[in-house]
Every structure is written in structure tokens, then in C-alpha cells.
N, C-alpha and C. Protein backbone atom coordinates (compact mmCIF):
# COMPACT_ATOMS: atom_id res chain seq x y z
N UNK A 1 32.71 136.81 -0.15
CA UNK A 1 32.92 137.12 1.25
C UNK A 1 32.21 136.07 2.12
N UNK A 2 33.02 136.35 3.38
CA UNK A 2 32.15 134.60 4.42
C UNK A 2 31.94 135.32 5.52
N UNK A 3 30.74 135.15 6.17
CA UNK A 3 30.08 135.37 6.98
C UNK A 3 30.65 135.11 8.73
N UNK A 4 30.44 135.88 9.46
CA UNK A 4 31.04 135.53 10.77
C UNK A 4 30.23 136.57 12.29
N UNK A 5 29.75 135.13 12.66
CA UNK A 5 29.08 135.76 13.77
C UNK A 5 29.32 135.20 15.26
N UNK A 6 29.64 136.13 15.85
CA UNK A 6 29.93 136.17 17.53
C UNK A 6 29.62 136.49 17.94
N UNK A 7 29.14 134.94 19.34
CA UNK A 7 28.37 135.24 20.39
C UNK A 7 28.90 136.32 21.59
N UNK A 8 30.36 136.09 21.84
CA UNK A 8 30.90 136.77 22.31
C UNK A 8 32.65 136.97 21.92
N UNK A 9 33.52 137.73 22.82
CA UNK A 9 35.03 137.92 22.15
C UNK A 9 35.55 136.60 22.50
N UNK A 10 36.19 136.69 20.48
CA UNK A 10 36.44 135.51 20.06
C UNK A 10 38.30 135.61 19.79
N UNK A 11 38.99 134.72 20.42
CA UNK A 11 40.35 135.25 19.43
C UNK A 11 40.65 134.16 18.12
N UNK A 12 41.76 135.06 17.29
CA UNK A 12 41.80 134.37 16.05
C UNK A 12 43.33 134.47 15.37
N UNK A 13 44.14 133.41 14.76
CA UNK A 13 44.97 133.80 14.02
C UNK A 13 45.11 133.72 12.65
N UNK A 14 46.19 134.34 11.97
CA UNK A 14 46.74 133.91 10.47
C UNK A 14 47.70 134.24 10.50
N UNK A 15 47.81 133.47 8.88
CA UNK A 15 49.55 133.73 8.32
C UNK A 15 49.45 134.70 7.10
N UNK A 16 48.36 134.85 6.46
CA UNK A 16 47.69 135.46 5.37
C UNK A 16 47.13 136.92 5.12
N UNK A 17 46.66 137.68 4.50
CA UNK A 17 46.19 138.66 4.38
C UNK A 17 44.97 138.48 4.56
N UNK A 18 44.13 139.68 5.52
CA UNK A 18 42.73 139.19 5.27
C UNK A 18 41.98 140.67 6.04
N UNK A 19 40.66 140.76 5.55
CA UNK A 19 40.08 142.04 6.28
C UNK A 19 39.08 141.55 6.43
N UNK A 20 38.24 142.47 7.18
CA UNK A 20 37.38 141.91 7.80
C UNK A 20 36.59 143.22 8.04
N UNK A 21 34.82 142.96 7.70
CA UNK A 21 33.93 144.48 7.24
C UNK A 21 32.77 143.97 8.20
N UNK A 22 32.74 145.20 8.50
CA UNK A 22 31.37 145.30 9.46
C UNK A 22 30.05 144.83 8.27
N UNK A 23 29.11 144.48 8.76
CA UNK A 23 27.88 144.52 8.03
C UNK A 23 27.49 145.80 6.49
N UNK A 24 27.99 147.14 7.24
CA UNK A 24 27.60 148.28 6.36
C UNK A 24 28.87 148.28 5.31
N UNK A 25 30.13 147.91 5.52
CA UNK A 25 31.07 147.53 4.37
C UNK A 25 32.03 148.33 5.23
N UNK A 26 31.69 148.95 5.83
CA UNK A 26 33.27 149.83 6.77
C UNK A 26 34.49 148.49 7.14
N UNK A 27 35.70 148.62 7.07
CA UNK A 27 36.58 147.94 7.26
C UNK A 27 36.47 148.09 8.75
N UNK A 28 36.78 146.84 9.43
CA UNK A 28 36.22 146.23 11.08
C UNK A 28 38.04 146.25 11.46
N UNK A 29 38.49 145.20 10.75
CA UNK A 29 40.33 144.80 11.23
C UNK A 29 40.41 144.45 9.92
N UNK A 30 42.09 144.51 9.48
CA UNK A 30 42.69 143.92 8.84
C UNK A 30 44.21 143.72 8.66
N UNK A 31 44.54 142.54 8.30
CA UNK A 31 45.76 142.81 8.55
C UNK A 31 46.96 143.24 8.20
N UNK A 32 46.76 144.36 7.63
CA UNK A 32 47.72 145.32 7.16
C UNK A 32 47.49 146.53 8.49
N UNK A 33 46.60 146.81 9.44
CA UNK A 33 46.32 147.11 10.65
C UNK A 33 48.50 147.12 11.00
N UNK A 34 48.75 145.95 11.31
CA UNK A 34 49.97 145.64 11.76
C UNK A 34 51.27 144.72 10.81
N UNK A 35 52.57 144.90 11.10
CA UNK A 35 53.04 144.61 10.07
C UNK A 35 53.23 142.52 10.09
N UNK A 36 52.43 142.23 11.21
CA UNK A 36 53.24 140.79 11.06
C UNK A 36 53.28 139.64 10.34
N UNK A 37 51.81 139.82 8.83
CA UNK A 37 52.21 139.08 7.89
C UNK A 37 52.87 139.57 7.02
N UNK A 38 53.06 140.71 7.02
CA UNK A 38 54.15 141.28 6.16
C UNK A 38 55.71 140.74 6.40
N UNK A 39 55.74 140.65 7.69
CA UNK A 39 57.05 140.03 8.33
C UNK A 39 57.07 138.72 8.10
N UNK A 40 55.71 137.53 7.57
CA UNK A 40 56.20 136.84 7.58
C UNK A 40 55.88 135.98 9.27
N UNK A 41 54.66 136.96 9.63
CA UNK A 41 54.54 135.93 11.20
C UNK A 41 53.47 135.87 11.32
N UNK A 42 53.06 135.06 12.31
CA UNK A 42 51.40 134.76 12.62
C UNK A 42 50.83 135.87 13.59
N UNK A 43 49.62 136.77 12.71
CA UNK A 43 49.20 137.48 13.41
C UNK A 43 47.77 136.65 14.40
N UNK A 44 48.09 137.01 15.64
CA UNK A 44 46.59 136.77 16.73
C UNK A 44 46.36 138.18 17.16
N UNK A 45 44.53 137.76 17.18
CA UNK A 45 43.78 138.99 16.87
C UNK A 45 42.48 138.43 17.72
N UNK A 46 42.29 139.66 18.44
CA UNK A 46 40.53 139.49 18.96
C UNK A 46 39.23 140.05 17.89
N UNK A 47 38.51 139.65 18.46
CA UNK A 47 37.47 140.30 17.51
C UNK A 47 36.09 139.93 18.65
N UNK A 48 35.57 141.32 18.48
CA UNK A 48 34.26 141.21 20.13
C UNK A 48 33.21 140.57 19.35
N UNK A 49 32.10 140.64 20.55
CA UNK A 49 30.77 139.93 19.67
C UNK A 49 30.32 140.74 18.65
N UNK A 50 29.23 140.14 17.52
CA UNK A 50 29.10 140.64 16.83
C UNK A 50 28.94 139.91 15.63
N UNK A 51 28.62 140.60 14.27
CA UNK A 51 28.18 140.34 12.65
C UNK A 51 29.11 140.67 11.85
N UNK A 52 29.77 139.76 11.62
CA UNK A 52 30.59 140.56 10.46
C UNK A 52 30.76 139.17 9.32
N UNK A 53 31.78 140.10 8.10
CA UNK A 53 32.03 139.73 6.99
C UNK A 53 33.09 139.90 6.47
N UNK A 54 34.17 138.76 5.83
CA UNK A 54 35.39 138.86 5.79
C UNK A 54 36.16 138.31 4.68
N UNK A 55 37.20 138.78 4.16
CA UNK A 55 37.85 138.28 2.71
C UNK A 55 39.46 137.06 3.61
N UNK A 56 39.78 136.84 2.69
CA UNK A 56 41.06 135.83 3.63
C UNK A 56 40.81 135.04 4.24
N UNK A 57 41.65 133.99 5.00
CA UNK A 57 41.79 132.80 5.89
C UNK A 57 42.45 133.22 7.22
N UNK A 58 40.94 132.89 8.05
CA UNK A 58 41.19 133.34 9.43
C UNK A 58 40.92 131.67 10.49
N UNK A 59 42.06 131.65 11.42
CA UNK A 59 41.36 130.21 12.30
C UNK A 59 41.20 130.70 13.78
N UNK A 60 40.36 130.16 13.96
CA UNK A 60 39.56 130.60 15.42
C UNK A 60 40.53 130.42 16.23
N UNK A 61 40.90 130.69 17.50
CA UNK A 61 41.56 130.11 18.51
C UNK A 61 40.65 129.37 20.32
N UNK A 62 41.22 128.88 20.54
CA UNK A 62 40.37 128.49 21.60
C UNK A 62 40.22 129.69 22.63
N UNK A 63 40.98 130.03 22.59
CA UNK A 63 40.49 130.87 23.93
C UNK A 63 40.74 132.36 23.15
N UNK A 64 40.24 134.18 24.02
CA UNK A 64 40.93 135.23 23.38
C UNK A 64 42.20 135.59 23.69
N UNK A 65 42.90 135.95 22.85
CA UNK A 65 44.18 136.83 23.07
C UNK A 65 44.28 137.34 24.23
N UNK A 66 45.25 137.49 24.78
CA UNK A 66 45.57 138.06 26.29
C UNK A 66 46.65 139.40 25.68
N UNK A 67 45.85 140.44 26.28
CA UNK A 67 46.62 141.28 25.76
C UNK A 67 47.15 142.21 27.44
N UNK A 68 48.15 142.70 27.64
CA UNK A 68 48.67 143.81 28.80
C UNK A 68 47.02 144.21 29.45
N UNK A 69 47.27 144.50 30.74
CA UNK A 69 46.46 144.64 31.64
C UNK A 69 46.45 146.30 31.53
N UNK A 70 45.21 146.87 31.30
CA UNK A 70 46.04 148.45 32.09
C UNK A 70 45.74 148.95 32.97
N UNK A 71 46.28 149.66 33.34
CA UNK A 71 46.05 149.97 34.86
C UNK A 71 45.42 151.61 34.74
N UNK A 72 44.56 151.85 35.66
CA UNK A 72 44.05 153.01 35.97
C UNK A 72 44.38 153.90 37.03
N UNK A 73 44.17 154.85 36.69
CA UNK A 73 44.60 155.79 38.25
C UNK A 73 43.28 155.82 39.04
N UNK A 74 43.75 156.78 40.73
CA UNK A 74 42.48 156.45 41.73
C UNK A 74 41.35 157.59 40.79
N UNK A 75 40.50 157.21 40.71
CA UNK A 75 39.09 158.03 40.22
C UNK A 75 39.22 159.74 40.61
N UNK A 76 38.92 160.17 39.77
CA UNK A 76 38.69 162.13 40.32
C UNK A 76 37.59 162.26 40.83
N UNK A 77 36.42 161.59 40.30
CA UNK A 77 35.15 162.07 40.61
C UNK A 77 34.44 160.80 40.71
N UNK A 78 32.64 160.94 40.72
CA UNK A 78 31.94 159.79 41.02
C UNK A 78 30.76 160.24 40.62
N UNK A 79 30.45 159.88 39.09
CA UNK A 79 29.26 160.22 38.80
C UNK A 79 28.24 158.75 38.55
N UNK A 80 27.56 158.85 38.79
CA UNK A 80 26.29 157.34 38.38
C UNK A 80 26.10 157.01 37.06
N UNK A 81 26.62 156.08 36.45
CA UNK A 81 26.69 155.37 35.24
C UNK A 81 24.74 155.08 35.20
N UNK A 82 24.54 155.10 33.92
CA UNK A 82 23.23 155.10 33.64
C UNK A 82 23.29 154.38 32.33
N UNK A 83 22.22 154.40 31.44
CA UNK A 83 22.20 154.00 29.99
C UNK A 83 21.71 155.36 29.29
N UNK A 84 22.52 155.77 27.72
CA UNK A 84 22.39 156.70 27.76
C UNK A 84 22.14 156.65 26.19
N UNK A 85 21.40 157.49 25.84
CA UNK A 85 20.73 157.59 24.67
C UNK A 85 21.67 158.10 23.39
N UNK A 86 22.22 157.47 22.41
CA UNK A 86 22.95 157.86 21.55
C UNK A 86 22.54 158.61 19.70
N UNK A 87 23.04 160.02 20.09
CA UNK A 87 22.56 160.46 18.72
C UNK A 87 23.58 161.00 18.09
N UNK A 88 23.50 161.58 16.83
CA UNK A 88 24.48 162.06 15.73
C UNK A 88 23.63 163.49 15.80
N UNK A 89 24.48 164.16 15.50
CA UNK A 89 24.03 165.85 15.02
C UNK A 89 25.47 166.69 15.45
N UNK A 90 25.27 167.85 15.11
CA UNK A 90 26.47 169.18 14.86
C UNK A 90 26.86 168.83 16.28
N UNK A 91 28.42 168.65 16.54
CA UNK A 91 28.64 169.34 18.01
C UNK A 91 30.38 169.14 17.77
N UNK A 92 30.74 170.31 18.35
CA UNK A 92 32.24 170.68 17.45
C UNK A 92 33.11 170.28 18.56
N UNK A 93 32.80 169.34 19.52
CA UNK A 93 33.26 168.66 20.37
C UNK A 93 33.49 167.06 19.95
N UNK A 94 33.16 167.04 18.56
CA UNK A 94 33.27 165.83 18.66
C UNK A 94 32.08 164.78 19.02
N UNK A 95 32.07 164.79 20.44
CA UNK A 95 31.07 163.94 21.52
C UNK A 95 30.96 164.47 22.40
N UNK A 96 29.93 164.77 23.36
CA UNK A 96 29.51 165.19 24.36
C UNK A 96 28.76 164.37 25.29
N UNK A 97 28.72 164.31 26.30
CA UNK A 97 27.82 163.02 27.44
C UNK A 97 27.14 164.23 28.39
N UNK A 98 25.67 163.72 28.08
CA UNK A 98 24.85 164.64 28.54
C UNK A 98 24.02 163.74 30.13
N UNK A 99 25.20 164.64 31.38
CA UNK A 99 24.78 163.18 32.11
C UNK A 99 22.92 163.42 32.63
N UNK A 100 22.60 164.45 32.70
CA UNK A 100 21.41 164.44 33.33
C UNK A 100 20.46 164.03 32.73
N UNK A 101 20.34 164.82 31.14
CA UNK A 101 19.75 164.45 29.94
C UNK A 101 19.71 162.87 29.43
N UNK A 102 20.53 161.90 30.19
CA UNK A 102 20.74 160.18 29.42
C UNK A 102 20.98 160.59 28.09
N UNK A 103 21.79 161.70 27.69
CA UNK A 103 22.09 161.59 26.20
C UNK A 103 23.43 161.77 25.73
N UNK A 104 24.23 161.09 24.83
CA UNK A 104 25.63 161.23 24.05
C UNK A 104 25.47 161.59 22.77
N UNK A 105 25.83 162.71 22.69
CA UNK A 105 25.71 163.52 21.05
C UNK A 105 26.95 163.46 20.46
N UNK A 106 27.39 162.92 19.12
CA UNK A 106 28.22 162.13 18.38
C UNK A 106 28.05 163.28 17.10
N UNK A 107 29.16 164.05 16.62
CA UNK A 107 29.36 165.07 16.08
C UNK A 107 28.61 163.87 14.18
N UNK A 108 28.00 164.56 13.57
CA UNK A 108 27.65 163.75 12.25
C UNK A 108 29.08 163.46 11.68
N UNK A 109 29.86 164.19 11.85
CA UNK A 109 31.09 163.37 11.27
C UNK A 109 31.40 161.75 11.13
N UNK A 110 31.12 161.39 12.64
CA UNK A 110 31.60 160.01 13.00
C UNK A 110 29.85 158.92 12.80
N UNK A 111 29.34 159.20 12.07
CA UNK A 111 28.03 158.89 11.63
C UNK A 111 28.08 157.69 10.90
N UNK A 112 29.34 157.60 10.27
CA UNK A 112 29.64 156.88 9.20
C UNK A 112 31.18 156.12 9.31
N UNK A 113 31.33 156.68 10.75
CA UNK A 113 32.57 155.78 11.07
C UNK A 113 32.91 154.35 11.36
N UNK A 114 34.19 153.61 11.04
CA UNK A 114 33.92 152.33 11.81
C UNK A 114 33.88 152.36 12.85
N UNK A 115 33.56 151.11 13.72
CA UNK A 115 32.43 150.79 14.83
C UNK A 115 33.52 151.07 16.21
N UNK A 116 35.07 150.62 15.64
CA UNK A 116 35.91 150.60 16.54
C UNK A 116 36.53 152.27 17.19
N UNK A 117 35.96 153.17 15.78
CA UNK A 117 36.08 154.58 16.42
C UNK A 117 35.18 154.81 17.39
N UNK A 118 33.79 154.43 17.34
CA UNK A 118 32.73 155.09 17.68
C UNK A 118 33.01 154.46 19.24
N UNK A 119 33.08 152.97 19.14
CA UNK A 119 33.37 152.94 20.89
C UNK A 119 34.26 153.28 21.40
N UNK A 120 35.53 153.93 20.83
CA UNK A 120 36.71 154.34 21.70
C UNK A 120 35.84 155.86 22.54
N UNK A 121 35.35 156.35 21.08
CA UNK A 121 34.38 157.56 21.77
C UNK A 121 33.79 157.62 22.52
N UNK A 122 32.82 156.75 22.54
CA UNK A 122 31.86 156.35 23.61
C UNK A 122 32.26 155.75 24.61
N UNK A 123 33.47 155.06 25.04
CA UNK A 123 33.94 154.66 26.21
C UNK A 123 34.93 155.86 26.58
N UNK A 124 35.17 156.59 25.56
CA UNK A 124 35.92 157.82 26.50
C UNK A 124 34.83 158.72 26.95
N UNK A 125 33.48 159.00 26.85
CA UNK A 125 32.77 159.66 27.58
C UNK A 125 32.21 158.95 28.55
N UNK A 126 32.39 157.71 28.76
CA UNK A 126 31.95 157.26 29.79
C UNK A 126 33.00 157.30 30.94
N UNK A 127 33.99 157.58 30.50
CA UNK A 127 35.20 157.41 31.57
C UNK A 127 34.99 159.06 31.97
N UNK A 128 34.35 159.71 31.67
CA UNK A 128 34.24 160.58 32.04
C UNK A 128 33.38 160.93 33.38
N UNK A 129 32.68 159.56 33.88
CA UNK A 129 31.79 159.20 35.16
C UNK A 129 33.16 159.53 36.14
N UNK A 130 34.58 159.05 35.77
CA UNK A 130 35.26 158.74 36.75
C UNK A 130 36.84 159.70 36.81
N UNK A 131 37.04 160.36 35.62
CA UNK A 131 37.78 161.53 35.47
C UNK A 131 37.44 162.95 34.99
N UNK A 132 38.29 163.44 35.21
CA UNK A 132 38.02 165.08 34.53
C UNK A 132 38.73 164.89 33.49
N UNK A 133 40.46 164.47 34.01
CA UNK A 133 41.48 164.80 33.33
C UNK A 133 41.06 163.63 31.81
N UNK A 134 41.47 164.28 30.37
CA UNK A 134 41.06 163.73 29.27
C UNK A 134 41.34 162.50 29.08
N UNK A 135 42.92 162.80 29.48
CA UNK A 135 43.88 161.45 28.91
C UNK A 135 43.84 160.27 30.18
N UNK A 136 43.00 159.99 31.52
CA UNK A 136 42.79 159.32 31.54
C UNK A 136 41.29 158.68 31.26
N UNK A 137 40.26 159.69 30.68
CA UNK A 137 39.50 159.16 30.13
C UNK A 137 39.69 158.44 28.75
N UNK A 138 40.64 159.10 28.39
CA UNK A 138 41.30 157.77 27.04
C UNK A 138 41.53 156.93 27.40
N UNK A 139 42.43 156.84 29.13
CA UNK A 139 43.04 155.33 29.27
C UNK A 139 41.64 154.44 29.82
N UNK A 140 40.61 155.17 30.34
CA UNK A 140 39.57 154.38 30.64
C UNK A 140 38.79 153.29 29.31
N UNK A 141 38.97 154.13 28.06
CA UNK A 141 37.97 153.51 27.17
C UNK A 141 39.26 152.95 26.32
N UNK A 142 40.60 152.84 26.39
CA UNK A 142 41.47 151.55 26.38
C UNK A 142 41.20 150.64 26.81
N UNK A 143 40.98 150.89 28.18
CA UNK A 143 41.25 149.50 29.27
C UNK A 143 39.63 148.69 28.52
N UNK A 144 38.81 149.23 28.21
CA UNK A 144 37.40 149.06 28.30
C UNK A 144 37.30 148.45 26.44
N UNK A 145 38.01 149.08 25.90
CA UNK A 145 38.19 148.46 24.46
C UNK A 145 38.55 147.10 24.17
N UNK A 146 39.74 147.15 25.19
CA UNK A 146 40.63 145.80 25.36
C UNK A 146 39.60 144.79 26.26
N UNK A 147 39.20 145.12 26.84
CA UNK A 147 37.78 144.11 27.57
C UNK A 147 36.96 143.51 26.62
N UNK A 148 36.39 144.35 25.54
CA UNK A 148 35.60 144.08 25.05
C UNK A 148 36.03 142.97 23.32
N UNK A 149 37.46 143.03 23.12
CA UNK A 149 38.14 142.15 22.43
C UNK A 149 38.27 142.88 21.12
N UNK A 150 38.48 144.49 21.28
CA UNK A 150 38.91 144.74 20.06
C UNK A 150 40.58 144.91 20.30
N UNK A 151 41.46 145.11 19.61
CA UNK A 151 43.23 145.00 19.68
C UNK A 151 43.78 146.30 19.71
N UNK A 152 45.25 146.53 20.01
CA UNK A 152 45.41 147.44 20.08
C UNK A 152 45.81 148.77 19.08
N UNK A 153 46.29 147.60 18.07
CA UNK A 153 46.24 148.14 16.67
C UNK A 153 45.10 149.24 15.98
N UNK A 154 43.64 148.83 16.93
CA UNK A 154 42.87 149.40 16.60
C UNK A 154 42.35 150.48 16.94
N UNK A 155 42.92 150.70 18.17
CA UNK A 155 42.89 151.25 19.45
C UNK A 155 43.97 152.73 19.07
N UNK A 156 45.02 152.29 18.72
CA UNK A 156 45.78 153.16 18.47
C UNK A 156 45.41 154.06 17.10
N UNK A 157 44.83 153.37 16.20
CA UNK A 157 44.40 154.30 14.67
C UNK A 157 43.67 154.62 15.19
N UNK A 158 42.38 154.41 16.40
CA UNK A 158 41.34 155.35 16.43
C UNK A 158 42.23 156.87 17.14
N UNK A 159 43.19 156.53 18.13
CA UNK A 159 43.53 158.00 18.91
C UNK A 159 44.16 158.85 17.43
N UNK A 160 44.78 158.52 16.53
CA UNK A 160 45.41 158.92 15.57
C UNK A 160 44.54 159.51 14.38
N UNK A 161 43.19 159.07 14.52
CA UNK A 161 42.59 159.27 13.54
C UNK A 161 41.47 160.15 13.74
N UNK A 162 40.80 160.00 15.60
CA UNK A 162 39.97 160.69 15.89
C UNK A 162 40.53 162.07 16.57
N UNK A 163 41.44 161.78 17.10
CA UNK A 163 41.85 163.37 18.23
C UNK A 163 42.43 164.09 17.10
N UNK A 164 42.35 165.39 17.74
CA UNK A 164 42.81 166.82 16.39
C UNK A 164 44.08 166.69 16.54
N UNK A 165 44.81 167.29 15.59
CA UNK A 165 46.44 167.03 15.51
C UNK A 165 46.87 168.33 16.48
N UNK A 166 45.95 169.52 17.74
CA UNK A 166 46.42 169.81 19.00
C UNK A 166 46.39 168.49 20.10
N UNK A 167 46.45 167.30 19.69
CA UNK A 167 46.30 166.33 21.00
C UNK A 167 47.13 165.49 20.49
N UNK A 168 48.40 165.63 20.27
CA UNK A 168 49.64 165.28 20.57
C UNK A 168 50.47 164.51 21.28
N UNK A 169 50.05 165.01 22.87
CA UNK A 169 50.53 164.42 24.08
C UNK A 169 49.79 163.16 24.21
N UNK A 170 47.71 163.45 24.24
CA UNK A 170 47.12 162.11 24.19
C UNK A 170 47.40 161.35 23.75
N UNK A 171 47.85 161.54 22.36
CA UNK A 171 48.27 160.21 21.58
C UNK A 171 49.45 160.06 21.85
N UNK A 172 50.12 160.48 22.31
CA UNK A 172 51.87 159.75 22.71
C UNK A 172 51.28 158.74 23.74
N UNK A 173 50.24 159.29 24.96
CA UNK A 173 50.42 159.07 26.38
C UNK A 173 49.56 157.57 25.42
N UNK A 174 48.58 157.22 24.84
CA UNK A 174 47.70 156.48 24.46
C UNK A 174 48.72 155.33 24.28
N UNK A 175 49.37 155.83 22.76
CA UNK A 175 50.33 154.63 22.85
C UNK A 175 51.16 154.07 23.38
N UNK A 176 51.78 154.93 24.07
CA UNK A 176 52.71 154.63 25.22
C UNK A 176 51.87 153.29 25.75
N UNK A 177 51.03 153.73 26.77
CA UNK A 177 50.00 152.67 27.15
C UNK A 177 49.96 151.69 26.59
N UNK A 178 49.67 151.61 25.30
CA UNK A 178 49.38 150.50 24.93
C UNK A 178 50.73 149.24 24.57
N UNK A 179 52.16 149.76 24.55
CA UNK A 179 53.09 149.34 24.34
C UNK A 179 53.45 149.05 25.26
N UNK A 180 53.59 149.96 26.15
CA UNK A 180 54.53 149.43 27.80
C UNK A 180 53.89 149.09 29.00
N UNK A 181 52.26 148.75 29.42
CA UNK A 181 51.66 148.21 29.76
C UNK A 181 52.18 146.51 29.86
């Protein structure tokens, strides 16, 4: 395995198979993620700052991927963004954002998740400064995913993998987003 570290979001392509592991061995991206070396095409891919470690032939690109803009609706509410203390323990919510407390409690489930679940999570409770309604706190920690240079490929297995199979609509409305954006 070869080593790969970013200062900040980096974009990258191939023609090849290749994955790519966080530090702890959790799979980060790879490209079976999407079908386009399977097809036979050059996949481009972001990848945010960060440590990682990777099998396959990946080439840097000069600049990152430009991926669809998304757009947000006007805000519901207005709460004061802070820095907020992140822990794991029981909570059958999943995640919870404890705004007074500076604390986000992360159900032990996702303890051991990859990194790209944990921030969809964590940027959907933060979008929670600025909605009630759920599903645009999903589209908040989209828009905020895609900032930060992870793809949408990734974006989409987390709604698929993290929301309960009653959130249905989220994940239609999620991908939708991410396609017709």
C-alpha cells in the first residue's frame, strides 16, 4: 500500500481499479463506488484533506473536480454555530446536537464507521443551526460534503446506508439532489 497525504481537497483521476483506506483500514473511496472503470472510462474523484492509504494507480489532477452547485432553501431558524464536543455512546437517534451543552452524541454504532458517514452526520446536525425540516438538513451537509471534496458517490451510500429504510423520501429527495443539481 502507498501512502497519501493532503494538505487540502485534492482532485484525482484513473482508468484502473483502486481503493483507497483511511489510516484505521476502513475503506475511504473506491472505485467500484461508481461504474466508470467498469465502463471502461476515466473516473475523476475528489478526495479532502487528510491521511490516507491506497492500493491501485491514482494521478493527481491540477485543480479539484467541480462538481453541481447546490442550492439551499431560505433558513427556518437561526441558531449560533459554536464548536462542539463529539462523543459515541447509546442514543437511538442515531446523533443528536446538544446545542447548549457544545455536545454531539454519535449512537456507538457509527464508532467504527467510515469517516465519510460520520461527516454526512455531523454536517447534518449542524444544518440543523439553520433548519427544522430533516431533508433539508441533509441537503445542508451535501452542499457542505461537496465543499469539503468528498464525491457524490459517497454521499449517496452514506444516505443509503445510514437513514432507516422508514426514510425513503430522504433518500429519493438526497439523490435526486445530487443528480439534477
Amino acid at each position: 500500500m502507498k501512502r497519501l497525504t493532503l494538505e487540502k481537497k485534492t482532485g484525482f483521476y484513473s482508468y484502473n481499479h483502486f481503493v483507497i483506506y483511511e489510516p484505521n483500514g476502513n475503506v475511504f473511496y473506491a472505485s467500484d463506488f461508481v461504474d466508470k472503470i467498469e465502463n471502461k472510462k476515466r473516473l475523476v474523484f475528489n478526495l479532502p484533506l487528510g491521511n490516507y492509504l491506497y492500493e491501485g494507480t491514482i494521478y493527481k489532477l491540477n485543480n479539484p473536480k467541480k462538481f453541481k452547485t447546490i442550492s439551499l432553501p431560505e433558513h427556518e431558524r437561526h441558531i449560533k454555530k459554536k464548536r462542539y464536543k463529539i462523543i459515541f455512546g447509546n442514543n437511538p437517534n442515531k446523533c443528536t446536537i446538544h446545542y447548549k451543552a457544545g455536545l454531539i452524541v454519535f449512537d456507538n454504532a457509527f464508532k467504527d464507521a467510515p469517516l465519510y458517514i460520520k461527516y454526512d452526520i455531523y454536517f447534518h446536525e449542524l444544518g440543523h443551526h439553520f433548519y427544522k425540516t430533516e431533508k433539508y438538513a441533509d441537503l445542508y451537509a451535501v452542499k457542505k460534503m461537496l465543499e469539503y471534496g468528498f464525491n457524490p458517490s459517497q454521499i449517496g451510500r452514506t444516505s443509503l446506508l445510514a437513514l432507516g429504510k422508514n426514510n425513503l423520501e430522504r433518500k429519493k429527495f438526497i439523490i435526486n439532489k445530487l443528480n439534477n443539481e
